[in-house]
PDB file of N, CA and C in Angstrom:
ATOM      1  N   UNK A   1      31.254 -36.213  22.827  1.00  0.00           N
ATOM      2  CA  UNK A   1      31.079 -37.514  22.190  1.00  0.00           C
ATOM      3  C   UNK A   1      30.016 -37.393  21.100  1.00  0.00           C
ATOM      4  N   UNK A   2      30.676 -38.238  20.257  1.00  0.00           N
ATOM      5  CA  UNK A   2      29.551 -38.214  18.315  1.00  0.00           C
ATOM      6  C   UNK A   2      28.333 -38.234  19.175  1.00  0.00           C
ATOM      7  N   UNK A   3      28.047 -39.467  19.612  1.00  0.00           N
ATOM      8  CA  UNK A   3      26.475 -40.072  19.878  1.00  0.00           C
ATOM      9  C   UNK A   3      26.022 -39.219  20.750  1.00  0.00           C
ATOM     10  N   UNK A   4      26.454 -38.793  22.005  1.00  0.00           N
ATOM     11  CA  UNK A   4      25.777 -37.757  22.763  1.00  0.00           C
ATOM     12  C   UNK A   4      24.909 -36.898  22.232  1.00  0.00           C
ATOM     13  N   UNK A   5      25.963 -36.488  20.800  1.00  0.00           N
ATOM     14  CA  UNK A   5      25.357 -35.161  20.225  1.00  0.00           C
ATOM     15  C   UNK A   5      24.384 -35.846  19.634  1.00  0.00           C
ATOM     16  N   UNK A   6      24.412 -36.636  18.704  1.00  0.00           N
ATOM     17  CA  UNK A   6      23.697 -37.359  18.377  1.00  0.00           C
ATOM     18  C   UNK A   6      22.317 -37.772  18.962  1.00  0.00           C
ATOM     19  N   UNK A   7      22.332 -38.037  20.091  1.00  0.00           N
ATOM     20  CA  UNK A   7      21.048 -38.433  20.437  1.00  0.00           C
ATOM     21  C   UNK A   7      20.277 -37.397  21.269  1.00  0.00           C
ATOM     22  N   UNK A   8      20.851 -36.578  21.483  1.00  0.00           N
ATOM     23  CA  UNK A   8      20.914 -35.018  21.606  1.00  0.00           C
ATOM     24  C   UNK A   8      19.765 -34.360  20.862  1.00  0.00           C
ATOM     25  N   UNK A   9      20.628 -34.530  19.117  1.00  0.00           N
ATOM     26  CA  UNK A   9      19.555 -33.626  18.299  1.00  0.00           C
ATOM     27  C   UNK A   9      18.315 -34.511  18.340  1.00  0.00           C
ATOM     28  N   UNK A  10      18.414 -35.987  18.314  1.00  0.00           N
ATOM     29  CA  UNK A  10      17.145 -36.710  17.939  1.00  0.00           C
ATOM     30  C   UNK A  10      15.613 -36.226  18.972  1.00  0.00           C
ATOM     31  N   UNK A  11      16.258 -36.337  20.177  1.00  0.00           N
ATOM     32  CA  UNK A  11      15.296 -35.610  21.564  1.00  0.00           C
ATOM     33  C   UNK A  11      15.056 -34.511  21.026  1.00  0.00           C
ATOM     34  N   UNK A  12      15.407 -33.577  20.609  1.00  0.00           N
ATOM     35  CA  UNK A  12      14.857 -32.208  20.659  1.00  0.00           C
ATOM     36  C   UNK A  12      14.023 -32.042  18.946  1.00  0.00           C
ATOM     37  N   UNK A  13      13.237 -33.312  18.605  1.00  0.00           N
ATOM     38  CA  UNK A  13      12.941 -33.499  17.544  1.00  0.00           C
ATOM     39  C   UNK A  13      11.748 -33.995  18.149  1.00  0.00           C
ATOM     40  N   UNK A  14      11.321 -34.542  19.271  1.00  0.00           N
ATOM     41  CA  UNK A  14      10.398 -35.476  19.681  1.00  0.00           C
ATOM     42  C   UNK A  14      10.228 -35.586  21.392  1.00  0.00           C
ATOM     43  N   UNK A  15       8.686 -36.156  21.921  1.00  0.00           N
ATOM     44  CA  UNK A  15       8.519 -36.078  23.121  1.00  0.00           C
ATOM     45  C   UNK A  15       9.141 -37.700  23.774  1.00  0.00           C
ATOM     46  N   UNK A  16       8.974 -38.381  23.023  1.00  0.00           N
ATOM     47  CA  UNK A  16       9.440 -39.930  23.498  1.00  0.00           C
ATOM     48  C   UNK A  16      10.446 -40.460  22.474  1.00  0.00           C
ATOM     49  N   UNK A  17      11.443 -41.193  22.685  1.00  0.00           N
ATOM     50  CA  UNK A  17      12.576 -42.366  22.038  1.00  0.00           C
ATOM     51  C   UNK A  17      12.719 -43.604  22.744  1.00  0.00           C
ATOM     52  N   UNK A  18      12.845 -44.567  21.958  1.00  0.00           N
ATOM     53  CA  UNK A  18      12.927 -45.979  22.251  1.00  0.00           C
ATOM     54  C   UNK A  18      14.351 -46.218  21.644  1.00  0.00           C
ATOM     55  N   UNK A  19      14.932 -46.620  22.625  1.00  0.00           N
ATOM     56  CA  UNK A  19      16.330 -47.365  21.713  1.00  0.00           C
ATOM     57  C   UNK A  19      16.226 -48.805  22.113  1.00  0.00           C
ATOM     58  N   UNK A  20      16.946 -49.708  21.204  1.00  0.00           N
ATOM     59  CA  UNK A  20      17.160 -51.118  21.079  1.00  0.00           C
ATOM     60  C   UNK A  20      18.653 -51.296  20.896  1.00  0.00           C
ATOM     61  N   UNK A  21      19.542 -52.237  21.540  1.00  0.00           N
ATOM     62  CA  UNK A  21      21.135 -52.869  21.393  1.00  0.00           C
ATOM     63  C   UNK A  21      21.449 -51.407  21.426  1.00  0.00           C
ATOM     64  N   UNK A  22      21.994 -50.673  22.873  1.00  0.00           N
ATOM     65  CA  UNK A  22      22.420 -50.174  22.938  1.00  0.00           C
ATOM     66  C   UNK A  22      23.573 -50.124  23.665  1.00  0.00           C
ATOM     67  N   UNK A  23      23.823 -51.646  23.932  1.00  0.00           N
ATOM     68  CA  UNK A  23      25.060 -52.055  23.917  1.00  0.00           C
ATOM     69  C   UNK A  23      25.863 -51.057  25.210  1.00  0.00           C
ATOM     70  N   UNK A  24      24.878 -50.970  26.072  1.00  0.00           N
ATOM     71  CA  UNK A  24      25.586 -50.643  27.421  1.00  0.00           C
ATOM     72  C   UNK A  24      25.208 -51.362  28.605  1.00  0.00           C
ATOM     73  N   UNK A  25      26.782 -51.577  29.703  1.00  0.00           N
ATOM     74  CA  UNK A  25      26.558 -51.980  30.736  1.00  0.00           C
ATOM     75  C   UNK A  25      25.449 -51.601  31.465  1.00  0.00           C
ATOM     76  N   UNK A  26      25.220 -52.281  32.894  1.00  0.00           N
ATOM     77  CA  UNK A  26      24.838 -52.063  33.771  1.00  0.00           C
ATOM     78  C   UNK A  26      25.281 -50.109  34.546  1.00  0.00           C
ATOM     79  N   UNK A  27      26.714 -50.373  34.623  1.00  0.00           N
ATOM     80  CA  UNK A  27      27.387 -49.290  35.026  1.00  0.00           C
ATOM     81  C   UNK A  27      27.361 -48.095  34.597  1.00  0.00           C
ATOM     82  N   UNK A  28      26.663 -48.608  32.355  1.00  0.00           N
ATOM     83  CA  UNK A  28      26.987 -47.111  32.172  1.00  0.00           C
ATOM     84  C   UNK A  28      24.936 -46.604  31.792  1.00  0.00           C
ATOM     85  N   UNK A  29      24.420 -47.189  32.445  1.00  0.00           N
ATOM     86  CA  UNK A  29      22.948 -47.074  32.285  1.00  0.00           C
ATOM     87  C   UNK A  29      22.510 -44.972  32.446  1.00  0.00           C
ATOM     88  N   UNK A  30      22.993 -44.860  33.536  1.00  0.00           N
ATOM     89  CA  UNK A  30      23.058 -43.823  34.638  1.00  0.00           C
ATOM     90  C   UNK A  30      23.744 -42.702  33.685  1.00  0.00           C
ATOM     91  N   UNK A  31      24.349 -42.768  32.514  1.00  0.00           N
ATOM     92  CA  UNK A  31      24.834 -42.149  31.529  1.00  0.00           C
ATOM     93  C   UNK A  31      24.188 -41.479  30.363  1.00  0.00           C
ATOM     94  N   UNK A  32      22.846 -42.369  30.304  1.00  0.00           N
ATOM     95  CA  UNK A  32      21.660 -41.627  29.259  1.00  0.00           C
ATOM     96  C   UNK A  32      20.970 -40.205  29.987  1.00  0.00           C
ATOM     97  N   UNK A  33      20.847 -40.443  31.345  1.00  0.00           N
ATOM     98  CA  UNK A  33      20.340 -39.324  31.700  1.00  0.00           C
ATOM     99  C   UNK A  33      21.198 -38.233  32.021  1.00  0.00           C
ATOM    100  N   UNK A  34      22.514 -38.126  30.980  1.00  0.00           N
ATOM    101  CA  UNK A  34      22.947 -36.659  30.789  1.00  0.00           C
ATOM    102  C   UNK A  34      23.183 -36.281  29.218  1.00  0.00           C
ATOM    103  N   UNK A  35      22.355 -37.084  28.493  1.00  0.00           N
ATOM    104  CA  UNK A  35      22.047 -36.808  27.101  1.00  0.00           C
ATOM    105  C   UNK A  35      21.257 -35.151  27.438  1.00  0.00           C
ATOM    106  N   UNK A  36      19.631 -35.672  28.071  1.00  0.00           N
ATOM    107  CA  UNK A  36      19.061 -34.732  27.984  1.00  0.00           C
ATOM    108  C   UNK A  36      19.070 -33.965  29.614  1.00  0.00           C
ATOM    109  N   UNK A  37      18.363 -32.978  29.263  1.00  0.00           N
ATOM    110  CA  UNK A  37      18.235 -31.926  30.421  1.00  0.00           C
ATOM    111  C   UNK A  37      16.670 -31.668  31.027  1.00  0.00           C
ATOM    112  N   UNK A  38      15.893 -31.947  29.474  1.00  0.00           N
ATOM    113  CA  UNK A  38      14.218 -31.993  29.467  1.00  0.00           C
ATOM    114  C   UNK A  38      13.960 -34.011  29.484  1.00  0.00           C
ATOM    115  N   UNK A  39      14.565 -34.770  29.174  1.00  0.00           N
ATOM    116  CA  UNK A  39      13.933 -35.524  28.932  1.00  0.00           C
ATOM    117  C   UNK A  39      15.154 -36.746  30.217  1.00  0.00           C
ATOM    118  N   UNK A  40      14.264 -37.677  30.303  1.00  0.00           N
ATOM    119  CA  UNK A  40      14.222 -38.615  31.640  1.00  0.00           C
ATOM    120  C   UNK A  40      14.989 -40.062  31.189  1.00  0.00           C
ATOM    121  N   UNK A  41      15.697 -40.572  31.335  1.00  0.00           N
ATOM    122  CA  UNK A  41      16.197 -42.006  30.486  1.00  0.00           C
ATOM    123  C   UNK A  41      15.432 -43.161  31.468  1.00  0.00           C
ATOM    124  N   UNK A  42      15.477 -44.226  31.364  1.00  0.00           N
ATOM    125  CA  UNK A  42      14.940 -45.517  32.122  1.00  0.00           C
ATOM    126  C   UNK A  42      15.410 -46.763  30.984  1.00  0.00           C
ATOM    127  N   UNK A  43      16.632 -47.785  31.251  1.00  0.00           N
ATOM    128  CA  UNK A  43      17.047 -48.631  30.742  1.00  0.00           C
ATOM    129  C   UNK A  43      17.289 -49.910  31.523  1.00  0.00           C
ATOM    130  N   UNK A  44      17.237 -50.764  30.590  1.00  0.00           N
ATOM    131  CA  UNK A  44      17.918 -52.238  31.125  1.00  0.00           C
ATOM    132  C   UNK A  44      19.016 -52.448  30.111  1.00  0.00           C
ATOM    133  N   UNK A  45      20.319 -53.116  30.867  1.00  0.00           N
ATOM    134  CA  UNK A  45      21.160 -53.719  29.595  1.00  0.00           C
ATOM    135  C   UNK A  45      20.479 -54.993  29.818  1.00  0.00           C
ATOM    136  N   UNK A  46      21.529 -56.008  28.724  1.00  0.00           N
ATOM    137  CA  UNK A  46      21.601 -57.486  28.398  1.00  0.00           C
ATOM    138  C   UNK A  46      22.703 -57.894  29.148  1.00  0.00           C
ATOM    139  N   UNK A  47      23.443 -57.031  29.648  1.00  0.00           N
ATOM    140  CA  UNK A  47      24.384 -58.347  30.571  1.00  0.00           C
ATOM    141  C   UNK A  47      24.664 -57.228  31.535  1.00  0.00           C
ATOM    142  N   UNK A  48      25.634 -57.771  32.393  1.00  0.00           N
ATOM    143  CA  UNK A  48      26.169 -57.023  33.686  1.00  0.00           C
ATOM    144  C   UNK A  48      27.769 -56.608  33.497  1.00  0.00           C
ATOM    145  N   UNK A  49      27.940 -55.790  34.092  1.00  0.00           N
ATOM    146  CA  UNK A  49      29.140 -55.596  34.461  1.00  0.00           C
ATOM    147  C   UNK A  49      30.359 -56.507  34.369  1.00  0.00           C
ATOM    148  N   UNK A  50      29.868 -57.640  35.355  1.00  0.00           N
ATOM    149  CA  UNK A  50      30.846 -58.782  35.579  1.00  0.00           C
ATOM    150  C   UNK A  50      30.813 -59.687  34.788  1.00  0.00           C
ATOM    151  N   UNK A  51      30.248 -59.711  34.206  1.00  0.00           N
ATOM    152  CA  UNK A  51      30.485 -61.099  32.894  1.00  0.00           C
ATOM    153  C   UNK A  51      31.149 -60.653  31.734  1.00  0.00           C
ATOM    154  N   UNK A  52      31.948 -61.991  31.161  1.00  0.00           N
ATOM    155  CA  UNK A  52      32.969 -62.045  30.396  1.00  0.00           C
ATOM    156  C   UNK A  52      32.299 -62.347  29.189  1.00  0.00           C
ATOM    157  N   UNK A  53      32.426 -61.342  28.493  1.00  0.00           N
ATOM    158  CA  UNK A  53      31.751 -61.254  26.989  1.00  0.00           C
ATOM    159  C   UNK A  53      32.408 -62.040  26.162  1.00  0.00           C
ATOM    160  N   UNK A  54      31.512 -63.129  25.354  1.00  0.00           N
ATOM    161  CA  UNK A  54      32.164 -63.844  23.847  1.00  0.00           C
ATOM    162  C   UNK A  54      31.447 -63.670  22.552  1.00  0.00           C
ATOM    163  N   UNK A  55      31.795 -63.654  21.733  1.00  0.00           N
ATOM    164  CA  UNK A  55      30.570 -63.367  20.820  1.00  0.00           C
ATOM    165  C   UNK A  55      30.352 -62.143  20.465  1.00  0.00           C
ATOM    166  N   UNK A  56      28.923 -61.985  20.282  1.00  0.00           N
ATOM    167  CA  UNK A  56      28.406 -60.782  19.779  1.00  0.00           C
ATOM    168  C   UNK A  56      26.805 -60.840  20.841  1.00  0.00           C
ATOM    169  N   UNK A  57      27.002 -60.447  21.845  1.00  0.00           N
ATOM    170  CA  UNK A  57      25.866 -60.484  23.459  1.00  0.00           C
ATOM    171  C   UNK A  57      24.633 -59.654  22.688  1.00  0.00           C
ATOM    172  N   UNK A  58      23.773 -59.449  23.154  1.00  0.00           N
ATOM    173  CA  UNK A  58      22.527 -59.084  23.144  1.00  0.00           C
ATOM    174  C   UNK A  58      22.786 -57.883  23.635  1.00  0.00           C
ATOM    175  N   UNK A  59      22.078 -57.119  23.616  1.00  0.00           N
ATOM    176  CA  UNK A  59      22.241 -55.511  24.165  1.00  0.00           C
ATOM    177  C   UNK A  59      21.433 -54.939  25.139  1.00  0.00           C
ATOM    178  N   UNK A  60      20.409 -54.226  24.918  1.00  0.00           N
ATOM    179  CA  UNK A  60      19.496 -53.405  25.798  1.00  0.00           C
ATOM    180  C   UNK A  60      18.543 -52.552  25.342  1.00  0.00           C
ATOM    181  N   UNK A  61      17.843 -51.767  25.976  1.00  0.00           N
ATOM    182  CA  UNK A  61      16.770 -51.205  26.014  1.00  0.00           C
ATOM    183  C   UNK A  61      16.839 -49.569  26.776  1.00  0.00           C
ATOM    184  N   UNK A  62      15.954 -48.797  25.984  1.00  0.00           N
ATOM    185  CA  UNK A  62      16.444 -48.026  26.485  1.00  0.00           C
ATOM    186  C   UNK A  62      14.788 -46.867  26.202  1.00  0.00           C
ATOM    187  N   UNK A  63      14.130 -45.706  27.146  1.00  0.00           N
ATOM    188  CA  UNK A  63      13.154 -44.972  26.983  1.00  0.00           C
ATOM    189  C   UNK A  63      13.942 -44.021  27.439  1.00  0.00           C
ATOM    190  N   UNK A  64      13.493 -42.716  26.441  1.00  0.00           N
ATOM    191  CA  UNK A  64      13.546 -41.221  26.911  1.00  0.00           C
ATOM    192  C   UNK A  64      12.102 -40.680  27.074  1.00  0.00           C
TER     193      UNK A  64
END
């Protein structure tokens, strides 16, 4: 996946990353921490799983 790689090279550029609207579930939180191998993820989304999206939702948060 683009972004994997993507956020891939950005880590191996730096000791800490902050992401903002990263526009992932609840479900796929557990998914940042196979970006890296050295570095640790810890996120919240903006909505859950079960809710029915309208609009354009708020996103999330995200530390490496």
């Amino acid at each position: 996946m683009f972004k994997r790689r993507y956020l891939s090279d950005i880590l191996s550029l730096c000791d800490f990353l902050f992401i903002q609207e990263h526009w992932l579930t609840d479900g796929q939180l557990d998914s940042l921490n196979e970006v890296s191998d050295v570095h640790y993820a810890t996120a919240v989304s903006g909505f859950g799983d079960s809710e029915v999206l309208e609009g354009r939702p708020y996103s999330g948060c995200a530390i490496f």
